[in-house]
C-alpha atoms as a PDB file:
ATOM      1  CA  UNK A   1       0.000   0.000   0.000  1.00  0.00           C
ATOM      2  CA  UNK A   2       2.892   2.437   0.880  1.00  0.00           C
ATOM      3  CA  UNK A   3       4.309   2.293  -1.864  1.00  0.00           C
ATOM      4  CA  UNK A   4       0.854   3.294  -4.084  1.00  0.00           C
ATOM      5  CA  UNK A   5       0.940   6.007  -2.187  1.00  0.00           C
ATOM      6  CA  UNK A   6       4.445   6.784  -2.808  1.00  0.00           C
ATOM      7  CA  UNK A   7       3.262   6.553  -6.730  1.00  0.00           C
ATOM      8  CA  UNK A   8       0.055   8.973  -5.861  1.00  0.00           C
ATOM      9  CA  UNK A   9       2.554  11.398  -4.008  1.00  0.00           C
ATOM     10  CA  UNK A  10       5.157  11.302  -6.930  1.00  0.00           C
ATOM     11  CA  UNK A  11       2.833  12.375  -9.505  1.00  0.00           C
ATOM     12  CA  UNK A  12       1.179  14.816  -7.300  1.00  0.00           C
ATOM     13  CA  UNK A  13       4.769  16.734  -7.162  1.00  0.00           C
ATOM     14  CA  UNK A  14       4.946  15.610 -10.788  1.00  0.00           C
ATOM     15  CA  UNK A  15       1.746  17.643 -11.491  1.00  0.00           C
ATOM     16  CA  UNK A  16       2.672  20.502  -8.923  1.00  0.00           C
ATOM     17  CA  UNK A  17       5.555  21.230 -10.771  1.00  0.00           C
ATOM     18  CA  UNK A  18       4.229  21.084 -14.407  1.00  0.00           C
ATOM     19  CA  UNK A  19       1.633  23.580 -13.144  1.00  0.00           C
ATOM     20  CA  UNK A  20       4.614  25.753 -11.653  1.00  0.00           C
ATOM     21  CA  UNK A  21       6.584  25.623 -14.692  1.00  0.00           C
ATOM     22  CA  UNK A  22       3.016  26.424 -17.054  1.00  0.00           C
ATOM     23  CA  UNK A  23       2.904  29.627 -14.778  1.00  0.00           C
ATOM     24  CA  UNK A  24       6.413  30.150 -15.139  1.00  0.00           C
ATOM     25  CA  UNK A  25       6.076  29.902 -18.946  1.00  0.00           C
ATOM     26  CA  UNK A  26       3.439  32.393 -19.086  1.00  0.00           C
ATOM     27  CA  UNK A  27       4.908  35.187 -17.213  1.00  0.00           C
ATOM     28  CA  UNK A  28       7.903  34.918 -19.060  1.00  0.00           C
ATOM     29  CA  UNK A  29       5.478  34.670 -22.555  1.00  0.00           C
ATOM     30  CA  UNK A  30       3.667  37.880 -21.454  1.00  0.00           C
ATOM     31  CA  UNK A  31       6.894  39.705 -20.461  1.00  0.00           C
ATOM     32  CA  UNK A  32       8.265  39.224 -23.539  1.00  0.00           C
ATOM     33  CA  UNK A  33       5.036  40.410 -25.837  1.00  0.00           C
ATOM     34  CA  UNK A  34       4.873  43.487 -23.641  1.00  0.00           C
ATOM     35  CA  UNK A  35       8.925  43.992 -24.571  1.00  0.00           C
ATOM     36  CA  UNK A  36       8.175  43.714 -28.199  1.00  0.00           C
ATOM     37  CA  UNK A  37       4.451  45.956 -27.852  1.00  0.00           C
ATOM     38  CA  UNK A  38       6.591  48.490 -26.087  1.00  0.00           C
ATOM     39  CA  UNK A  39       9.369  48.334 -29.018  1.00  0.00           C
ATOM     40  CA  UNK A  40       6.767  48.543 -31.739  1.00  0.00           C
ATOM     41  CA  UNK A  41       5.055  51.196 -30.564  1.00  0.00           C
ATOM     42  CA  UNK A  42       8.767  53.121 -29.897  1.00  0.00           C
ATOM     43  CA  UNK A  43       9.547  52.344 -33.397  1.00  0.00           C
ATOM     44  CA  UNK A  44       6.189  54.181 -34.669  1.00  0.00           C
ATOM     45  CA  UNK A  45       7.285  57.607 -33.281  1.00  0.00           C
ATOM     46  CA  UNK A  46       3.616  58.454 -31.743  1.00  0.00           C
ATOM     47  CA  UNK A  47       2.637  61.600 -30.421  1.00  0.00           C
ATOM     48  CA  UNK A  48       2.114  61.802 -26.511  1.00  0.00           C
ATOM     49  CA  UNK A  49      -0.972  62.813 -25.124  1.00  0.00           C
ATOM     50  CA  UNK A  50       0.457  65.984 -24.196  1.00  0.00           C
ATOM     51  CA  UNK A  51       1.552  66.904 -27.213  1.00  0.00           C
ATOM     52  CA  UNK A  52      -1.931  66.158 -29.061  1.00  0.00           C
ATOM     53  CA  UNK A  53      -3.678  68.106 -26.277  1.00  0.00           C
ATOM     54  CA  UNK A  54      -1.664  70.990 -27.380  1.00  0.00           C
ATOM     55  CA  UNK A  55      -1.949  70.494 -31.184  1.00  0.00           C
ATOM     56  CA  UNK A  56      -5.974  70.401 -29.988  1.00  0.00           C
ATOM     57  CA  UNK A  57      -6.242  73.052 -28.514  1.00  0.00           C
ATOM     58  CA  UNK A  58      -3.986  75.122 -31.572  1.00  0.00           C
ATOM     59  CA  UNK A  59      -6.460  73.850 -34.232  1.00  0.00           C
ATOM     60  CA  UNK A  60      -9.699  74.913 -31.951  1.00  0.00           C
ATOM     61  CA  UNK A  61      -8.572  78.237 -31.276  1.00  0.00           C
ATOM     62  CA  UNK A  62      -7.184  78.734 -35.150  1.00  0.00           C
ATOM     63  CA  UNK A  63     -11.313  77.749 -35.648  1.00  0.00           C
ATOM     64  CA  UNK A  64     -12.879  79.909 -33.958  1.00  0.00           C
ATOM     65  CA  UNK A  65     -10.190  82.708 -34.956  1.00  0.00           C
ATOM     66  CA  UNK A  66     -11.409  81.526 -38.651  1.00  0.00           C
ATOM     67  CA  UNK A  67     -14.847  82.233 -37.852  1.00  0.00           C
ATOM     68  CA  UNK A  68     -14.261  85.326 -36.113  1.00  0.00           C
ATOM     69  CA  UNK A  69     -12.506  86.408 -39.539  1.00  0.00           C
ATOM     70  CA  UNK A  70     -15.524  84.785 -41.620  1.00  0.00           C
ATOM     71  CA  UNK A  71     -17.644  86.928 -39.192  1.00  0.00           C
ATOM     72  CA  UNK A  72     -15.975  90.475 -39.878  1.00  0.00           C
ATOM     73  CA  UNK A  73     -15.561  89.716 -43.991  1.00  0.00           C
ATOM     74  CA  UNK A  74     -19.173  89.153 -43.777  1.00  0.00           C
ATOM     75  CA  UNK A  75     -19.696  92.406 -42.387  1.00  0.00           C
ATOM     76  CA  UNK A  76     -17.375  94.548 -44.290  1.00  0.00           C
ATOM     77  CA  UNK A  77     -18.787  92.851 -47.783  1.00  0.00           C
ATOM     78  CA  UNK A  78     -22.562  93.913 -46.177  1.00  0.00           C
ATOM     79  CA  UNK A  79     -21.246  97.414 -45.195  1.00  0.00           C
ATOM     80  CA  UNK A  80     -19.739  97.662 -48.753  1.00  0.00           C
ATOM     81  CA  UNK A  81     -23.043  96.460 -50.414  1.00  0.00           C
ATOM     82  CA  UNK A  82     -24.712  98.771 -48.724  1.00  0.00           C
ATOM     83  CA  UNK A  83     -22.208 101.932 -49.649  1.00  0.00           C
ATOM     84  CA  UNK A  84     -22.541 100.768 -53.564  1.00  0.00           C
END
């Protein structure tokens, strides 16, 4: 009987370490697709979000600066149209 349960115990630690080294494998998998996500995406030369909050913020105010201009031709072509 012992030694049945010497068989039972050795696969146990069989199994125990097969799980240990799965886990092991894993980890190392998912540290090496964030190394190579993390060199792709410093190989693409992206903007940071700083940077396109700034470049937002340039293009809204060169908007409404365009419609202020819009705005005054408007009223200088209806103050000519009116003098002619």
């Amino acid at each position: 009987m012992q030694t049945q349960s010497s068989v039972f115990d050795d696969l146990a630690r069989l199994m125990t370490g097969a799980m240990g080294m799965a886990q092991g494998m894993n980890e190392e998998a998912k540290g090496f697709m964030r190394a190579q996500a993390d060199r792709f995406v410093a190989e693409m030369d992206l903007v940071g979000r700083d940077e396109f909050e700034a470049v937002k913020q340039l293009a809204a105010d060169a908007r409404a600066e365009a419609d202020d201009l819009k705005a005054r031709v408007a009223a200088l072509e209806a103050l000519l149209k009116d003098r002619a």
